[in-house]
C-alpha atoms as a PDB file:
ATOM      1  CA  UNK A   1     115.185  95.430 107.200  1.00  0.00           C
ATOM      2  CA  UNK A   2     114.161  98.399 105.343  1.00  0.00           C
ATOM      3  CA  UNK A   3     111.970 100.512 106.989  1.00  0.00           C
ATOM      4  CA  UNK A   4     112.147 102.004 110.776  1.00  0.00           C
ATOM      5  CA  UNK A   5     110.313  99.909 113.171  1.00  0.00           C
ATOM      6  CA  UNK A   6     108.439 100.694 116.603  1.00  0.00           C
ATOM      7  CA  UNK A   7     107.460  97.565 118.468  1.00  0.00           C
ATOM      8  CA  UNK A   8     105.397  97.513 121.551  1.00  0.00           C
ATOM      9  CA  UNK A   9     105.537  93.991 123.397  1.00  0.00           C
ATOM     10  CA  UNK A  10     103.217  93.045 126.043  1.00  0.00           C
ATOM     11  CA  UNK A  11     102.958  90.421 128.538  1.00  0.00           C
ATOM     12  CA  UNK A  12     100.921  87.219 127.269  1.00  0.00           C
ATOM     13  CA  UNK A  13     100.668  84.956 130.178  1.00  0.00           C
ATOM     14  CA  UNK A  14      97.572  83.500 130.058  1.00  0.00           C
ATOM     15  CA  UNK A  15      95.216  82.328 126.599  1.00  0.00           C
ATOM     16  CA  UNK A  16      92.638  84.233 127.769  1.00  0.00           C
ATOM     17  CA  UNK A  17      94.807  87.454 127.623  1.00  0.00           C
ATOM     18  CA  UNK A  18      94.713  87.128 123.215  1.00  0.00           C
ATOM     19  CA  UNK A  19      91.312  89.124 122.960  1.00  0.00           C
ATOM     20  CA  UNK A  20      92.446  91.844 124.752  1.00  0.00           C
ATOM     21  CA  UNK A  21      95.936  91.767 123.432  1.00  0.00           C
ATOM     22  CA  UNK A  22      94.154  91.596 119.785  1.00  0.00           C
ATOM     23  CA  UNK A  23      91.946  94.358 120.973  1.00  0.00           C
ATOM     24  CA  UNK A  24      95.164  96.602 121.766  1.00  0.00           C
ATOM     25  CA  UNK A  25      96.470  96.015 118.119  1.00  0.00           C
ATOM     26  CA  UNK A  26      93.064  96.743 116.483  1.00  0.00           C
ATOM     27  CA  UNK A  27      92.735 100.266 118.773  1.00  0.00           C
ATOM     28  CA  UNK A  28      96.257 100.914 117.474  1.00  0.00           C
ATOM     29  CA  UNK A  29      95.468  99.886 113.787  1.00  0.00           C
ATOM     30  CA  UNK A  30      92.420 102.811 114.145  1.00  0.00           C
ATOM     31  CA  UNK A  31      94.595 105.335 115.556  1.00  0.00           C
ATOM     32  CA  UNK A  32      97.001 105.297 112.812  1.00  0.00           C
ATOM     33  CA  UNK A  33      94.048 104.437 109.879  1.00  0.00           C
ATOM     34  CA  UNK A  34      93.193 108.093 111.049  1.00  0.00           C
ATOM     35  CA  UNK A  35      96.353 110.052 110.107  1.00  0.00           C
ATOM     36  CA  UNK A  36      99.722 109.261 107.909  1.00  0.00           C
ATOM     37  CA  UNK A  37     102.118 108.960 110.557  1.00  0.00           C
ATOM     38  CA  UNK A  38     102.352 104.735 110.728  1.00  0.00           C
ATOM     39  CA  UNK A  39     101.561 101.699 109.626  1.00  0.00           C
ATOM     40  CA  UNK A  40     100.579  98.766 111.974  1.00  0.00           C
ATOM     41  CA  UNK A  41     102.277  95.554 110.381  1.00  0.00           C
ATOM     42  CA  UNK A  42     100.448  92.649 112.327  1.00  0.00           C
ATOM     43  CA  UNK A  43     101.763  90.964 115.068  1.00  0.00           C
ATOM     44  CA  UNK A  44     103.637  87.633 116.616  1.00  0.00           C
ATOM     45  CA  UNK A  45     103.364  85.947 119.540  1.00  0.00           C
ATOM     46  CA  UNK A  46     105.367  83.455 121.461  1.00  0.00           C
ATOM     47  CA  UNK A  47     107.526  82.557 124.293  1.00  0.00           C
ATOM     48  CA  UNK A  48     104.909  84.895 126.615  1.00  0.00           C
ATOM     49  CA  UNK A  49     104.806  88.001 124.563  1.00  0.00           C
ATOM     50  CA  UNK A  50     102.755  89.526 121.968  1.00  0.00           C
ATOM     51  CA  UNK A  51     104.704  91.741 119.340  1.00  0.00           C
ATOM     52  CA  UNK A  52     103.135  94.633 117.418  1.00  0.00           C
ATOM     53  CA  UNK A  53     104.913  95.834 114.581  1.00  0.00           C
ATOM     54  CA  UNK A  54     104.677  99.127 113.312  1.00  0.00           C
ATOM     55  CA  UNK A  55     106.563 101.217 110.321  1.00  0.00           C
ATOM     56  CA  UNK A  56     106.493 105.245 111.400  1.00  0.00           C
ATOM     57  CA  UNK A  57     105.948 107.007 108.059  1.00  0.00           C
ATOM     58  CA  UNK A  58     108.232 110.221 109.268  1.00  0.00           C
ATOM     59  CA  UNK A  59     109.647 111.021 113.002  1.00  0.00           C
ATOM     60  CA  UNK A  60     109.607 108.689 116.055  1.00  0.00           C
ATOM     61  CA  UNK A  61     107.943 111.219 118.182  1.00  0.00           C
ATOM     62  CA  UNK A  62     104.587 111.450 117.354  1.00  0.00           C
ATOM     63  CA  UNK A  63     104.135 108.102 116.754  1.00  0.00           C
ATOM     64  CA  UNK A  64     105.404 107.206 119.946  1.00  0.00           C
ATOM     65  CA  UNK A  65     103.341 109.649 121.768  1.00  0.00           C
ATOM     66  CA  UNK A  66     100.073 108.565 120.175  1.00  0.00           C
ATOM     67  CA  UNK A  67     101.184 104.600 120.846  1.00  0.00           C
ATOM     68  CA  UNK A  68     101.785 105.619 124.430  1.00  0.00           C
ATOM     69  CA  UNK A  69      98.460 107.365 124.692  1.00  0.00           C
ATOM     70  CA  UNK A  70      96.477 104.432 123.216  1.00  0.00           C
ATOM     71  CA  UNK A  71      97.926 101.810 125.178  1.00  0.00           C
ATOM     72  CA  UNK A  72      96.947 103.822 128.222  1.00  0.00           C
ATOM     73  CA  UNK A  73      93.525 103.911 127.259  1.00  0.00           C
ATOM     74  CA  UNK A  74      93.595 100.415 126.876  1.00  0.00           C
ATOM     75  CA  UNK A  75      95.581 100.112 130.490  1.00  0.00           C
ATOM     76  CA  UNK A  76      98.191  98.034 129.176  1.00  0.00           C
ATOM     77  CA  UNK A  77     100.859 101.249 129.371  1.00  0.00           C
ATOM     78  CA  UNK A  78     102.086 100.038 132.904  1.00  0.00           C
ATOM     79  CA  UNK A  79     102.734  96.963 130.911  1.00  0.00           C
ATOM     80  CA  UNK A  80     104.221  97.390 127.726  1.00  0.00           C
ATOM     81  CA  UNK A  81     107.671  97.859 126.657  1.00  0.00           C
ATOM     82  CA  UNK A  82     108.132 100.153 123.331  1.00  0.00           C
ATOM     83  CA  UNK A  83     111.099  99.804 121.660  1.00  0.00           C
ATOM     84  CA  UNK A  84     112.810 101.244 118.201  1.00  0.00           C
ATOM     85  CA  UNK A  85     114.937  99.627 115.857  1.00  0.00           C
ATOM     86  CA  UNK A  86     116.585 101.997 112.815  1.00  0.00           C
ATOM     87  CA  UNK A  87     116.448 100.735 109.460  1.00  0.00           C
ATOM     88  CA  UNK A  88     120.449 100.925 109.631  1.00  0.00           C
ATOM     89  CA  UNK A  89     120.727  98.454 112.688  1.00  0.00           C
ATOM     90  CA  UNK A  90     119.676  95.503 114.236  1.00  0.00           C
ATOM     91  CA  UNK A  91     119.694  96.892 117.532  1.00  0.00           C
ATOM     92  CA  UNK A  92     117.084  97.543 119.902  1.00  0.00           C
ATOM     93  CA  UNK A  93     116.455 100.822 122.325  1.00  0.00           C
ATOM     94  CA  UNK A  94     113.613 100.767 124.650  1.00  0.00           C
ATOM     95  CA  UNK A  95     112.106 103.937 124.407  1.00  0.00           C
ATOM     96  CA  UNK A  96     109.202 102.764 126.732  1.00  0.00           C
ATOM     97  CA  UNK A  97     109.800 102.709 130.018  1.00  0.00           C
ATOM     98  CA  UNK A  98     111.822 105.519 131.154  1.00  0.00           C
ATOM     99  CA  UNK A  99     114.894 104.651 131.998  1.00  0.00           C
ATOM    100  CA  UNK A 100     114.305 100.686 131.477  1.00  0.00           C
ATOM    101  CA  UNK A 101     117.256  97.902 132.649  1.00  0.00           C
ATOM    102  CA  UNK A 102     116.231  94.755 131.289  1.00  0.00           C
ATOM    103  CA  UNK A 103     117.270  93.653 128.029  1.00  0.00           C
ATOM    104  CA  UNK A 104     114.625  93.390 125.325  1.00  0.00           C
ATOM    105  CA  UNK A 105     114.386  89.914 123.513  1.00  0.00           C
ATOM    106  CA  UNK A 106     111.355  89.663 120.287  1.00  0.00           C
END
């Protein structure tokens, strides 16, 4: 790994639930086609989740803040999990949702 990653998983329970989880990747592709801050790296799914990857170009914070604010537009906040993984590490940290117990597995 070379680059710091963001990844926001969502639930993926049901086939019919790929268009809209497709349509939450392509909002978040627009959002950061409009400014320099990221770079949306595609996505995986399996095992009931769908993974979006995504390289911050500079800090975490603004990049989280705008994820967080287009995943509510899409109502999938209350959903997701967003977690960061340093460059340096292959550990995880759930940044998304506050004070989160569970263990985060890609």
């Amino acid at each position: 790994m070379t680059k710091n990653q963001l990844i926001v998983q969502l639930p993926a329970a049901e086939s019919s639930d790929f268009d809209t989880l497709i349509h939450v990747e392509e909002t978040l592709i627009q959002a950061f086609s409009q400014n320099n801050l990221a770079v949306v790296d595609g996505h995986d799914i399996g095992e009931g989740k769908f993974n979006i990857f995504i390289f911050p170009k500079g800090s975490w914070g603004p990049v989280i803040e705008r994820v967080q604010a287009f995943l509510k537009l899409r109502g999938v906040l209350n959903k997701a999990l967003i977690v960061k993984r340093l460059k340096s590490s292959e550990r995880y940290v759930v940044v998304w949702p506050d004070k989160y117990s569970g263990e985060f597995k890609l």
